[in-house]
PDB file of N, CA and C in Angstrom:
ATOM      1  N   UNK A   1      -0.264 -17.127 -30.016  1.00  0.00           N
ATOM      2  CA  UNK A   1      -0.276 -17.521 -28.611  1.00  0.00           C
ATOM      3  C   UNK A   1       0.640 -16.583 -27.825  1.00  0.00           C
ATOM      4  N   UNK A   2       0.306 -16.288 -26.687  1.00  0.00           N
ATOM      5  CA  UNK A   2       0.914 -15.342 -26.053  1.00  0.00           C
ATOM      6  C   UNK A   2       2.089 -15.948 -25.112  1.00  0.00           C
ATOM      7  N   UNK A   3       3.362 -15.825 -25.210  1.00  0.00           N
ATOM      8  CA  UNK A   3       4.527 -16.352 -25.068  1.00  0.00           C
ATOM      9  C   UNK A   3       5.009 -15.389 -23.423  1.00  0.00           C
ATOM     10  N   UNK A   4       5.381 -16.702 -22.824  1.00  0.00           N
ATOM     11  CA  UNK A   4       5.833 -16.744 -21.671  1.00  0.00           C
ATOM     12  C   UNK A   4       6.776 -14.913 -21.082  1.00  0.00           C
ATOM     13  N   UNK A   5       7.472 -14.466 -21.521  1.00  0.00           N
ATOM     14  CA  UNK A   5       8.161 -13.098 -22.256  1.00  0.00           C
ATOM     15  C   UNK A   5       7.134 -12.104 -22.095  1.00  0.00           C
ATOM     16  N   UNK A   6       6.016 -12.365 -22.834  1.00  0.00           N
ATOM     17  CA  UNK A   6       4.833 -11.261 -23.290  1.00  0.00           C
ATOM     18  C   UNK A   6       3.859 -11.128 -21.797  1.00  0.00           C
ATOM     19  N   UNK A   7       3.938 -12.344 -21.389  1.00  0.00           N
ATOM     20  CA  UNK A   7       3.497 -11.923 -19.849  1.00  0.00           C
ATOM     21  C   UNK A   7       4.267 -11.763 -18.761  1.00  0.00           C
ATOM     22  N   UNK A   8       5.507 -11.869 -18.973  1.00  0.00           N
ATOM     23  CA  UNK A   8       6.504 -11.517 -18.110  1.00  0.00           C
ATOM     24  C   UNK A   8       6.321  -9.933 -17.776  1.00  0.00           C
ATOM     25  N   UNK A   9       6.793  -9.470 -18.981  1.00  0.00           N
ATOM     26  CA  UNK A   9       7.074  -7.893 -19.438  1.00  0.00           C
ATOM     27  C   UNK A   9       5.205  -7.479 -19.241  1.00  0.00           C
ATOM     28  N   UNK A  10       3.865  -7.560 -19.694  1.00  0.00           N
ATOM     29  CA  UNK A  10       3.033  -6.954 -18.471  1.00  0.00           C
ATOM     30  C   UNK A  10       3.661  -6.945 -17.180  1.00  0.00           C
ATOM     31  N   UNK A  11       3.183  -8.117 -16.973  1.00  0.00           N
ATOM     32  CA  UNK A  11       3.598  -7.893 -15.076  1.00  0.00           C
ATOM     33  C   UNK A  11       4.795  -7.258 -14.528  1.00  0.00           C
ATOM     34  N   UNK A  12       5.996  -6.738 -15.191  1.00  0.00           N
ATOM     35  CA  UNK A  12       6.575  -5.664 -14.826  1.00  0.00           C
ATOM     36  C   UNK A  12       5.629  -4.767 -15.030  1.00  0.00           C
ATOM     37  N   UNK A  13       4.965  -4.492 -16.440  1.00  0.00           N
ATOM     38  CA  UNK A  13       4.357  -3.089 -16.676  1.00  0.00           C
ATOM     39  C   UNK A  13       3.820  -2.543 -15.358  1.00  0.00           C
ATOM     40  N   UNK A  14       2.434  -3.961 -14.970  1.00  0.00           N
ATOM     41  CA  UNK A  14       1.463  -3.715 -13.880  1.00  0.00           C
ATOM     42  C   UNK A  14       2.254  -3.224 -12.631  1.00  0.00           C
ATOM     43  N   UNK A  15       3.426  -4.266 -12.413  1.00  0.00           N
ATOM     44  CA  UNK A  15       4.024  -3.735 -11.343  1.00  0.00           C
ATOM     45  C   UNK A  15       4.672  -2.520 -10.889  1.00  0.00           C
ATOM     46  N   UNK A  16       4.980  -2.179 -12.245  1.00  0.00           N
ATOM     47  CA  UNK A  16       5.658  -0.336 -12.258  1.00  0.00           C
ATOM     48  C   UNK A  16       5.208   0.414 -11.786  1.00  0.00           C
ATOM     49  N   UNK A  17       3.537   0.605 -12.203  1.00  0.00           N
ATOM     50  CA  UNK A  17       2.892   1.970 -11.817  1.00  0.00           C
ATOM     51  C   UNK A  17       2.907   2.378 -10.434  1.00  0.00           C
ATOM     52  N   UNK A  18       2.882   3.565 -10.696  1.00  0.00           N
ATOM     53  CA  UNK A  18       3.395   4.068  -9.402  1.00  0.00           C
ATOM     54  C   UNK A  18       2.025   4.397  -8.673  1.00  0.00           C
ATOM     55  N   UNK A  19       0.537   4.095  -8.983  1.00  0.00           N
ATOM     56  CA  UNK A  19      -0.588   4.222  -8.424  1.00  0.00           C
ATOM     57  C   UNK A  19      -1.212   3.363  -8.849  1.00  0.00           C
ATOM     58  N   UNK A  20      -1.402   1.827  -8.711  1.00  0.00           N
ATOM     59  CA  UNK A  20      -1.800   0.828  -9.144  1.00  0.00           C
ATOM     60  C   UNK A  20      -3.505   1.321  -8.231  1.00  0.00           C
ATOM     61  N   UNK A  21      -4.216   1.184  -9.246  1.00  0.00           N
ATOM     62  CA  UNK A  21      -5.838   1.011  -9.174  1.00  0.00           C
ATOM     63  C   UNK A  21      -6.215  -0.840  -9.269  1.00  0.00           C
ATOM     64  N   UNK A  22      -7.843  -0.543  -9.232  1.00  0.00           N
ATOM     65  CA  UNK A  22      -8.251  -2.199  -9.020  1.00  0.00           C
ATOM     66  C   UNK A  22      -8.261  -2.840 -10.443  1.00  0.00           C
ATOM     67  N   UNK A  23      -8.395  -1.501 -11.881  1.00  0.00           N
ATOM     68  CA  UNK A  23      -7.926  -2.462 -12.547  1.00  0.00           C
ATOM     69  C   UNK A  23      -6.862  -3.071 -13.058  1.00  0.00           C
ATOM     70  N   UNK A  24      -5.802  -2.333 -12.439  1.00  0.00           N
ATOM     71  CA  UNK A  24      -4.568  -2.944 -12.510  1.00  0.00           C
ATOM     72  C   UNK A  24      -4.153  -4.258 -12.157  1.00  0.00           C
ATOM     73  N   UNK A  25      -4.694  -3.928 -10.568  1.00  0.00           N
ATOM     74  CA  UNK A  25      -5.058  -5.391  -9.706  1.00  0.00           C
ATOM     75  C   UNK A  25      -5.738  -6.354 -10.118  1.00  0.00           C
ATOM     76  N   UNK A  26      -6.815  -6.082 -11.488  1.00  0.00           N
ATOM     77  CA  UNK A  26      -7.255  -6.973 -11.675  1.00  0.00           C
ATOM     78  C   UNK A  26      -6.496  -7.490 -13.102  1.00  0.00           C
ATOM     79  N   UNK A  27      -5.359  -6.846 -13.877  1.00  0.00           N
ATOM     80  CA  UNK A  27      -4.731  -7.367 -14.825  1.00  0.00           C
ATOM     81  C   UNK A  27      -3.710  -8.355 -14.381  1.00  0.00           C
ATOM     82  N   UNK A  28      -3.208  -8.138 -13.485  1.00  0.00           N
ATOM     83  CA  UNK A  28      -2.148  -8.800 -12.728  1.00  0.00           C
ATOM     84  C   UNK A  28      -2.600 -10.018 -12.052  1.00  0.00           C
ATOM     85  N   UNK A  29      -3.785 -10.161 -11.826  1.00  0.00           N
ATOM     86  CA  UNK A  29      -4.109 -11.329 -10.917  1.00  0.00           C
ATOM     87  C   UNK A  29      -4.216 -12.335 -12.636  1.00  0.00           C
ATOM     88  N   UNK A  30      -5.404 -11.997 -13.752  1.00  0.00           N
ATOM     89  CA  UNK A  30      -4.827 -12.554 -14.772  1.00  0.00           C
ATOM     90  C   UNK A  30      -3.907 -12.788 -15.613  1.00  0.00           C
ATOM     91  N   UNK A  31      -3.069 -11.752 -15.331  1.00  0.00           N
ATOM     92  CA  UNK A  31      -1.734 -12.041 -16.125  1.00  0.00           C
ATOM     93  C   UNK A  31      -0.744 -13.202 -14.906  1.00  0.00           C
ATOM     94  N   UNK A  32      -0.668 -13.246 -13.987  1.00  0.00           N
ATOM     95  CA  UNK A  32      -0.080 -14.474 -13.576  1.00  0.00           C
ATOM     96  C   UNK A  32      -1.293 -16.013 -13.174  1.00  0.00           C
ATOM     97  N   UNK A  33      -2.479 -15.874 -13.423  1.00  0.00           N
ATOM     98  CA  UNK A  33      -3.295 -16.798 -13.517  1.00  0.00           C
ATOM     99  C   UNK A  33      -2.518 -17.814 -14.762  1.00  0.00           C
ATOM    100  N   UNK A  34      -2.856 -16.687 -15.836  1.00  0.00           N
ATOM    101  CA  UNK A  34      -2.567 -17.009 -17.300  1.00  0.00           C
ATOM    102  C   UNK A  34      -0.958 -17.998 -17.381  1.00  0.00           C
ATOM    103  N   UNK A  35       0.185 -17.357 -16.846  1.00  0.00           N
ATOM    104  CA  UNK A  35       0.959 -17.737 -16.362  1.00  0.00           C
ATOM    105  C   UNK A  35       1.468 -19.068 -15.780  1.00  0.00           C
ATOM    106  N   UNK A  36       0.256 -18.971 -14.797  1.00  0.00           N
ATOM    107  CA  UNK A  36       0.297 -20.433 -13.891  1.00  0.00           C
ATOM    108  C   UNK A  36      -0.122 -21.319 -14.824  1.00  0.00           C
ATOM    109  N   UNK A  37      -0.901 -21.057 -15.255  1.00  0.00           N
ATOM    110  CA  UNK A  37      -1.611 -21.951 -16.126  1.00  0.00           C
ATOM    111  C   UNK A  37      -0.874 -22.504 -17.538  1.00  0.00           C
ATOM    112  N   UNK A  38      -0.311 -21.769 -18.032  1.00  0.00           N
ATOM    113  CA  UNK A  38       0.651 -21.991 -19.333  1.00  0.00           C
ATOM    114  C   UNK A  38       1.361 -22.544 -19.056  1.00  0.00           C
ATOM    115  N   UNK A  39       2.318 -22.344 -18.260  1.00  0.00           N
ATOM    116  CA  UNK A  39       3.685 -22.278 -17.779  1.00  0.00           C
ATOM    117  C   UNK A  39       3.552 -23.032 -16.271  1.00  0.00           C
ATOM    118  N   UNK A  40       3.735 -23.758 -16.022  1.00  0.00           N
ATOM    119  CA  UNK A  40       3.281 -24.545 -14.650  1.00  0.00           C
ATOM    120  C   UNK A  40       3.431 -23.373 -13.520  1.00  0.00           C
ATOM    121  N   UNK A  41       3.707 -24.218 -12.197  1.00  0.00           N
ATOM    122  CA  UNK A  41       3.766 -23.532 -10.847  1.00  0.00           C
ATOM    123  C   UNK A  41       4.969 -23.364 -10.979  1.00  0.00           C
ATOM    124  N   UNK A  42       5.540 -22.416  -9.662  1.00  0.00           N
ATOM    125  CA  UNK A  42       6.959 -21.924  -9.358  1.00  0.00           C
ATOM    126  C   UNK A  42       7.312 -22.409  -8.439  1.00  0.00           C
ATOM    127  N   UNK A  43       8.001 -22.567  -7.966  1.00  0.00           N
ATOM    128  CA  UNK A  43       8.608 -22.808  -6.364  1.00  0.00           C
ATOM    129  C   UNK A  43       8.580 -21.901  -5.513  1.00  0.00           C
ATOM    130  N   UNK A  44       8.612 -22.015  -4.301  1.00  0.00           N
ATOM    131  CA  UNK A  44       7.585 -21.064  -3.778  1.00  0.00           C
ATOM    132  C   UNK A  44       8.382 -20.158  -3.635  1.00  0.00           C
ATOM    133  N   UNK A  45      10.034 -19.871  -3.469  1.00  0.00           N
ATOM    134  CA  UNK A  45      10.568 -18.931  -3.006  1.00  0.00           C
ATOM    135  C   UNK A  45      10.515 -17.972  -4.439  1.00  0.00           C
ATOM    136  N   UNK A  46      10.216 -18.279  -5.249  1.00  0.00           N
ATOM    137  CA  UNK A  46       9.718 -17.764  -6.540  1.00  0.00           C
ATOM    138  C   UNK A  46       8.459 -16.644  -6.731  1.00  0.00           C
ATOM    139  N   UNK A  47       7.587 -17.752  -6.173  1.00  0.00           N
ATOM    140  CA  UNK A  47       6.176 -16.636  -5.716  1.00  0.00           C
ATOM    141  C   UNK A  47       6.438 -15.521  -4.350  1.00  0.00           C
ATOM    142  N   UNK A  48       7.589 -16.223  -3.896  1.00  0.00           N
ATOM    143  CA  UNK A  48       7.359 -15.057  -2.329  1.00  0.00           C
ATOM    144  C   UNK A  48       7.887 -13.956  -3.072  1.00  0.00           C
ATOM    145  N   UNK A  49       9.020 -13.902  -3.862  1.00  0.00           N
ATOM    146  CA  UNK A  49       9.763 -12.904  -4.382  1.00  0.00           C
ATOM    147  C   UNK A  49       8.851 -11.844  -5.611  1.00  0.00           C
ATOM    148  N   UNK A  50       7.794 -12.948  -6.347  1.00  0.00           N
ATOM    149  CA  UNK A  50       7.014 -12.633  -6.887  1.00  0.00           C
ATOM    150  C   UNK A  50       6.099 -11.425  -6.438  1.00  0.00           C
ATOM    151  N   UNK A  51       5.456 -12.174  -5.108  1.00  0.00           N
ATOM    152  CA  UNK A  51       4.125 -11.006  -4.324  1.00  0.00           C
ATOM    153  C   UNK A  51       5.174  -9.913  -3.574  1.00  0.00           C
ATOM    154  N   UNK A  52       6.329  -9.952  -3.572  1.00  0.00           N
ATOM    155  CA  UNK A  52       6.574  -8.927  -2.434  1.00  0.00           C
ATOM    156  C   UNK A  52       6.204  -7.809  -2.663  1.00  0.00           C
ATOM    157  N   UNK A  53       6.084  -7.040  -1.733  1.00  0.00           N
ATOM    158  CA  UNK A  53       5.474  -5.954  -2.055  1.00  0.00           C
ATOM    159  C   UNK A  53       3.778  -5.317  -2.221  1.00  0.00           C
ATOM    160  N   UNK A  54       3.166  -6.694  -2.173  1.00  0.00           N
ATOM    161  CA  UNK A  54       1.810  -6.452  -2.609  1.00  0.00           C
ATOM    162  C   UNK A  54       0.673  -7.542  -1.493  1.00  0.00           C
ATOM    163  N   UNK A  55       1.061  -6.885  -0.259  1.00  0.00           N
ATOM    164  CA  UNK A  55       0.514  -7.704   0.972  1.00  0.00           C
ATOM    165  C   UNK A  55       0.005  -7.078   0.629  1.00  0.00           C
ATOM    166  N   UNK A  56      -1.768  -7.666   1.459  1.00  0.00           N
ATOM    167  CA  UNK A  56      -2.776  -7.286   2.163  1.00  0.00           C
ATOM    168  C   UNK A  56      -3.230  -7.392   3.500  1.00  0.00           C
ATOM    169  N   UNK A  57      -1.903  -7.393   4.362  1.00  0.00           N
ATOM    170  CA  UNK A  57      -1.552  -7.902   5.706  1.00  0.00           C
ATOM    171  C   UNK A  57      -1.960  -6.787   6.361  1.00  0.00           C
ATOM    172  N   UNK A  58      -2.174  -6.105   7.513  1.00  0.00           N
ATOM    173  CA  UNK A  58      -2.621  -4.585   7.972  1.00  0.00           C
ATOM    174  C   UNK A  58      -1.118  -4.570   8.357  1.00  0.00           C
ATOM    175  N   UNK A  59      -0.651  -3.595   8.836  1.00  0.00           N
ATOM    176  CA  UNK A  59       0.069  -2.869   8.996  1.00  0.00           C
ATOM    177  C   UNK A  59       0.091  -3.279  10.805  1.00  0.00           C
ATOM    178  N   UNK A  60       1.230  -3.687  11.119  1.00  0.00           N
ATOM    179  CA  UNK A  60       1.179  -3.618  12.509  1.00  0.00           C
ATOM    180  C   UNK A  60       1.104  -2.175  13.019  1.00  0.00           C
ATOM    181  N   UNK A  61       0.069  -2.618  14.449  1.00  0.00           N
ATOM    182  CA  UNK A  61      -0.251  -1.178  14.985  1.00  0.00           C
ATOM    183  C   UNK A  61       1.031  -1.267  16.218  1.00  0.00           C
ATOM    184  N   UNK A  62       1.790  -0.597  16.344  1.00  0.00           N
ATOM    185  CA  UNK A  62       2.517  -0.489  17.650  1.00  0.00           C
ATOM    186  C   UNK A  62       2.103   0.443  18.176  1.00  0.00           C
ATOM    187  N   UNK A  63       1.842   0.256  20.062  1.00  0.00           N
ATOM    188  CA  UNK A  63       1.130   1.037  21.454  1.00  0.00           C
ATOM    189  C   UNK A  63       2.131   1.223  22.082  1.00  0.00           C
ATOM    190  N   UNK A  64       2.642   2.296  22.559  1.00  0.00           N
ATOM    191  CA  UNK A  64       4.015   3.098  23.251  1.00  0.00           C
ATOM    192  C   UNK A  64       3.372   3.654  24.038  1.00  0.00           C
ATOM    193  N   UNK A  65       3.363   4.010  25.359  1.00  0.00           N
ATOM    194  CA  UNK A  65       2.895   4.521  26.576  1.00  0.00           C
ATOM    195  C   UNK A  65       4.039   4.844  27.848  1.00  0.00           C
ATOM    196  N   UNK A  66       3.740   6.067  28.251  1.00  0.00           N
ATOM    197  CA  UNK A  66       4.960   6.122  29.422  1.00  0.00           C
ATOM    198  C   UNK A  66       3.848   5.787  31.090  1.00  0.00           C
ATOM    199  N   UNK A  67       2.742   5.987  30.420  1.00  0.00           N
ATOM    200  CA  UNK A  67       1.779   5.653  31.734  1.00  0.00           C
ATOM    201  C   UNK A  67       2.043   3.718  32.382  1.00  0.00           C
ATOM    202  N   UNK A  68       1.692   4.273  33.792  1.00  0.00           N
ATOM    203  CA  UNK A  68       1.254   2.777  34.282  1.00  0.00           C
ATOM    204  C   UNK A  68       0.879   1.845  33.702  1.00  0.00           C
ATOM    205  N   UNK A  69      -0.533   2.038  33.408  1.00  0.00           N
ATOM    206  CA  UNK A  69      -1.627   1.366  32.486  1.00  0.00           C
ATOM    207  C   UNK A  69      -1.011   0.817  31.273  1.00  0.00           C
ATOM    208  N   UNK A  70      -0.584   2.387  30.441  1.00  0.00           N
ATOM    209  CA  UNK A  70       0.146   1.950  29.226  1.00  0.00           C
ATOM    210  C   UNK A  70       0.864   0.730  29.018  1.00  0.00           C
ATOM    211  N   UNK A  71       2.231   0.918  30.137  1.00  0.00           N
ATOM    212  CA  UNK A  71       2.879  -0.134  30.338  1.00  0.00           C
ATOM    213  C   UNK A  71       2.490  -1.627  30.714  1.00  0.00           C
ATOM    214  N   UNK A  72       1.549  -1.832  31.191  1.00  0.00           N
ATOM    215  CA  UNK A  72       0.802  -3.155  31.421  1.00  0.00           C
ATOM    216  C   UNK A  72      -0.009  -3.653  30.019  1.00  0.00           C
ATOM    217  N   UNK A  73      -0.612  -2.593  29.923  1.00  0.00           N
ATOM    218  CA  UNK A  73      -1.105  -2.901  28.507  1.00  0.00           C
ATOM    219  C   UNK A  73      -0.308  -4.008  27.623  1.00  0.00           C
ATOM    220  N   UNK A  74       0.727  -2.926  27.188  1.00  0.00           N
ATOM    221  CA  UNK A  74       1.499  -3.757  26.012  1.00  0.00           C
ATOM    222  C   UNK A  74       2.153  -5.059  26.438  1.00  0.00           C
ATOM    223  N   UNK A  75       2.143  -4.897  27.573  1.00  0.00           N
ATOM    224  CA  UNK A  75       3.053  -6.860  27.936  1.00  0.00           C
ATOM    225  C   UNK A  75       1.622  -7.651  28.110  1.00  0.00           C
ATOM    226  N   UNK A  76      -0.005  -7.671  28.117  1.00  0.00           N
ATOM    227  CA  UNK A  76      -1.240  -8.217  28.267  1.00  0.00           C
ATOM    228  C   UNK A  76      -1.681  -8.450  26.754  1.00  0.00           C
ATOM    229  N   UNK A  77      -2.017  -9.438  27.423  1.00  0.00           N
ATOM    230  CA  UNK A  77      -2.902 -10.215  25.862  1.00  0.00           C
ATOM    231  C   UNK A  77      -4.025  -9.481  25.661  1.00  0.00           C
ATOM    232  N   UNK A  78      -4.639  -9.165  24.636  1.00  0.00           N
ATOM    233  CA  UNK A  78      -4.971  -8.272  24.199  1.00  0.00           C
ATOM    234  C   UNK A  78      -6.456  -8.344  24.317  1.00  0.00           C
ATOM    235  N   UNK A  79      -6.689  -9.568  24.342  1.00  0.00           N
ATOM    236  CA  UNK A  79      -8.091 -10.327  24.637  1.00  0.00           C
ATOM    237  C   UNK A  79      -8.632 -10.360  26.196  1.00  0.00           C
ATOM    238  N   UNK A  80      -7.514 -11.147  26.911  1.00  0.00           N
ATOM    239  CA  UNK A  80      -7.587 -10.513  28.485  1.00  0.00           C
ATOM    240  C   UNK A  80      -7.873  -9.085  28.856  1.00  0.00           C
ATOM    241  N   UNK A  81      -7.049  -8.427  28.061  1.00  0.00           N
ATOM    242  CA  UNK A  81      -6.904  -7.423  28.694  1.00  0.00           C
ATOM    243  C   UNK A  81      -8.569  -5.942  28.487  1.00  0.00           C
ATOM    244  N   UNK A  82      -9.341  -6.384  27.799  1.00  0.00           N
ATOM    245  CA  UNK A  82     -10.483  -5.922  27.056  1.00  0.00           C
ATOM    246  C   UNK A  82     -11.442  -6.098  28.073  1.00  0.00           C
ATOM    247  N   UNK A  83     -10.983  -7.920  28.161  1.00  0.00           N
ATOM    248  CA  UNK A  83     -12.421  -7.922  29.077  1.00  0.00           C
ATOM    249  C   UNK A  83     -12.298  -7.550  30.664  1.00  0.00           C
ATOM    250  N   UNK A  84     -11.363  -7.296  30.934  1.00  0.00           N
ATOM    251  CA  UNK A  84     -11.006  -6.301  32.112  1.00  0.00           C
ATOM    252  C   UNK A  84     -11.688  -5.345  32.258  1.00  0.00           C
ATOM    253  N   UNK A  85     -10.932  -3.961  30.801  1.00  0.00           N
ATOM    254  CA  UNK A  85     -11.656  -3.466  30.442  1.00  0.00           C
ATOM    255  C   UNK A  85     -13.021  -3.179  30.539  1.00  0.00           C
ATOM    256  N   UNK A  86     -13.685  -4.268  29.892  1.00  0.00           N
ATOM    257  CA  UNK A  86     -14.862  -3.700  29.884  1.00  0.00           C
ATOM    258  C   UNK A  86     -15.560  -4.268  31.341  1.00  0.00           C
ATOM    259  N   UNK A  87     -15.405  -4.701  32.038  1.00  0.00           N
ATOM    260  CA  UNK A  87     -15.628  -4.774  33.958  1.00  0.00           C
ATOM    261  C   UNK A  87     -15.631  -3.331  34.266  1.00  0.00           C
ATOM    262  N   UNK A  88     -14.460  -2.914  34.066  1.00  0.00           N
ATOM    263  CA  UNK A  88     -14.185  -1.480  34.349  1.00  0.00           C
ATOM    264  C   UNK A  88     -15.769  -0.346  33.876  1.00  0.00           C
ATOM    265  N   UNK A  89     -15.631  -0.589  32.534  1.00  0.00           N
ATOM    266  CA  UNK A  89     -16.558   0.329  31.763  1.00  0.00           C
ATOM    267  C   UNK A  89     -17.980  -0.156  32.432  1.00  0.00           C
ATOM    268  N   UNK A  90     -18.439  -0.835  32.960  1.00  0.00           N
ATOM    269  CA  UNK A  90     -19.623  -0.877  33.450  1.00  0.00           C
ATOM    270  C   UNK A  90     -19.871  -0.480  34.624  1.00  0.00           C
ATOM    271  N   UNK A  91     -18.697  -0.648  35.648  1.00  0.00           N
ATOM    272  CA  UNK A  91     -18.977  -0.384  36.797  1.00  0.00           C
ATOM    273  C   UNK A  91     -18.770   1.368  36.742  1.00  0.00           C
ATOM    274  N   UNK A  92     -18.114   1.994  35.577  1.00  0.00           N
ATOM    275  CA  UNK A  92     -18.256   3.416  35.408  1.00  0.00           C
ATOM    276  C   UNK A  92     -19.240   3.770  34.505  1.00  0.00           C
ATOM    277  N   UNK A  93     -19.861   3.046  34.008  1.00  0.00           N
ATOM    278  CA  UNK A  93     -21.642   3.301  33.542  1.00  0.00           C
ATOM    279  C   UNK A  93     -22.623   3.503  34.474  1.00  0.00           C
ATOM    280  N   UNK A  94     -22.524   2.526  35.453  1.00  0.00           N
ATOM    281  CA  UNK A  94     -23.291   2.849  36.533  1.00  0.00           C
ATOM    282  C   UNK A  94     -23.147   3.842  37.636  1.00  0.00           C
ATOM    283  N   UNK A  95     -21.401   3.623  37.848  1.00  0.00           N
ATOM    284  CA  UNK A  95     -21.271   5.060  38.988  1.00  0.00           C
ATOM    285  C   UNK A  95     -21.060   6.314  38.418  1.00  0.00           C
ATOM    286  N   UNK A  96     -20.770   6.604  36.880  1.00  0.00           N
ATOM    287  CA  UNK A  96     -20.599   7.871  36.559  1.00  0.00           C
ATOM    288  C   UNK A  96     -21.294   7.567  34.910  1.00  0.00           C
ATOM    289  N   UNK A  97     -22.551   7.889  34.579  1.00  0.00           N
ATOM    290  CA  UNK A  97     -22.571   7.534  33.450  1.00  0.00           C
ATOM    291  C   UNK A  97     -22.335   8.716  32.370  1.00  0.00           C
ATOM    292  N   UNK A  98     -21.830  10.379  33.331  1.00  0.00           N
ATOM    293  CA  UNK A  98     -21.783  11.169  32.017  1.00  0.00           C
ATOM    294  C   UNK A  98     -20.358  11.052  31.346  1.00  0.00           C
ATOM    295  N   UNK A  99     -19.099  10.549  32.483  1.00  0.00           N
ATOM    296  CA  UNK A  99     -18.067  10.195  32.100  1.00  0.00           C
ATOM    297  C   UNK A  99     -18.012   8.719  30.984  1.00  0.00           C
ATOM    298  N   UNK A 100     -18.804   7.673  31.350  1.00  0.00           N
ATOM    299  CA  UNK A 100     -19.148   6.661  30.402  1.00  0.00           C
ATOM    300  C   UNK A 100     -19.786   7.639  29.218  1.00  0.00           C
ATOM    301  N   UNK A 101     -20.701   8.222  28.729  1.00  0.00           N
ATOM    302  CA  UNK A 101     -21.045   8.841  27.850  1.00  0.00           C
ATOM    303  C   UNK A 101     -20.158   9.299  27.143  1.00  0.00           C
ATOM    304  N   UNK A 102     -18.979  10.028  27.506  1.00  0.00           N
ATOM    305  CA  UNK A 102     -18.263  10.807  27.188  1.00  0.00           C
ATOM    306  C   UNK A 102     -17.256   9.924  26.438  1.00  0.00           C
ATOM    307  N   UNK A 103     -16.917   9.289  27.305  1.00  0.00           N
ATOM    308  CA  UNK A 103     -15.814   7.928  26.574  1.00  0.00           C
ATOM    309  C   UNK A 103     -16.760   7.005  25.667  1.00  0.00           C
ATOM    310  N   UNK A 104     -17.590   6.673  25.798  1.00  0.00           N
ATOM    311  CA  UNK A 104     -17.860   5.971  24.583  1.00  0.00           C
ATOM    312  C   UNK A 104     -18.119   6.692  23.038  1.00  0.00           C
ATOM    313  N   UNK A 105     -18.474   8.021  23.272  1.00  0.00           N
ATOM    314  CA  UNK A 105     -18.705   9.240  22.085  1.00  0.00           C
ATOM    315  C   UNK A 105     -17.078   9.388  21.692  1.00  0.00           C
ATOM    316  N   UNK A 106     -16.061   9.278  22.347  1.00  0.00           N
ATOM    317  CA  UNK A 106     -14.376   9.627  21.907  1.00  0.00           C
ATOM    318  C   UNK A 106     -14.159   8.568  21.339  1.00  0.00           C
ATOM    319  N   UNK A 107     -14.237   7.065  21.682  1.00  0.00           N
ATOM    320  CA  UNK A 107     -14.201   5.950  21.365  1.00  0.00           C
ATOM    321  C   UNK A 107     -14.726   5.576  19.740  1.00  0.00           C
ATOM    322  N   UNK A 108     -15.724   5.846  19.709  1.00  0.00           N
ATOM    323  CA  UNK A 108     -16.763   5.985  18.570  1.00  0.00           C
ATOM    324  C   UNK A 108     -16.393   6.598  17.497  1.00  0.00           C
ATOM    325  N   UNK A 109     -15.589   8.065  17.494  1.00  0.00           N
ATOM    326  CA  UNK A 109     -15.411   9.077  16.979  1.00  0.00           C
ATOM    327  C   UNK A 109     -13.849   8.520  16.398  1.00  0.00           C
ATOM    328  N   UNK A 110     -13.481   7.110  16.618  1.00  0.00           N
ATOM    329  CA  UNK A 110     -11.785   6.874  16.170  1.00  0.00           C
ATOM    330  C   UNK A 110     -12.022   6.163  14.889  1.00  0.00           C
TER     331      UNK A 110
END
């Protein structure tokens, strides 16, 4: 039987590598399955200390601007501030559509 120790010491192993692939990711998700399961649950400040390191959270994007706009931007909800936006983008579809063309091809291209 594989002793509490023996899956300890994997999950350092897994955790070591310095280029963890998916099957790594996928030894580690069973080696503390296995874990949970043997060996009951942890407390949670246990597991937080456990996953650190291994979010799948994105990465906050931070928007810095010295422009007007810029600056309004970042204090606007982000949702408001789109559909503004796109008011804007139509009424410059219709009065200029090679400039709309143009911005939606830069847009596209991110």
């Amino acid at each position: 039987m594989i002793t509490e120790k023996d899956l300890q010491e994997a999950i350092a192993e897994c955790q070591g590598q310095r280029n963890p692939n998916a099957n790594t990711c996928i030894k580690l998700a069973s080696f503390y399955t296995i874990m949970d399961h043997l060996y009951g649950q942890e407390n949670p400040d246990q597991q937080e200390e456990r996953f650190k390191g291994y979010s799948y959270d994105p990465p906050e994007i931070i928007y810095s601007s010295e422009t007007e706009f810029g600056q309004i931007a970042e204090r606007t909800d982000t949702a408001e501030l789109l559909r503004v936006v796109d008011e804007l983008m139509e009424t410059i579809r219709v009065m200029q559509p090679r400039l709309y063309d143009a911005f939606i091809r830069k847009i596209t291209a991110l």
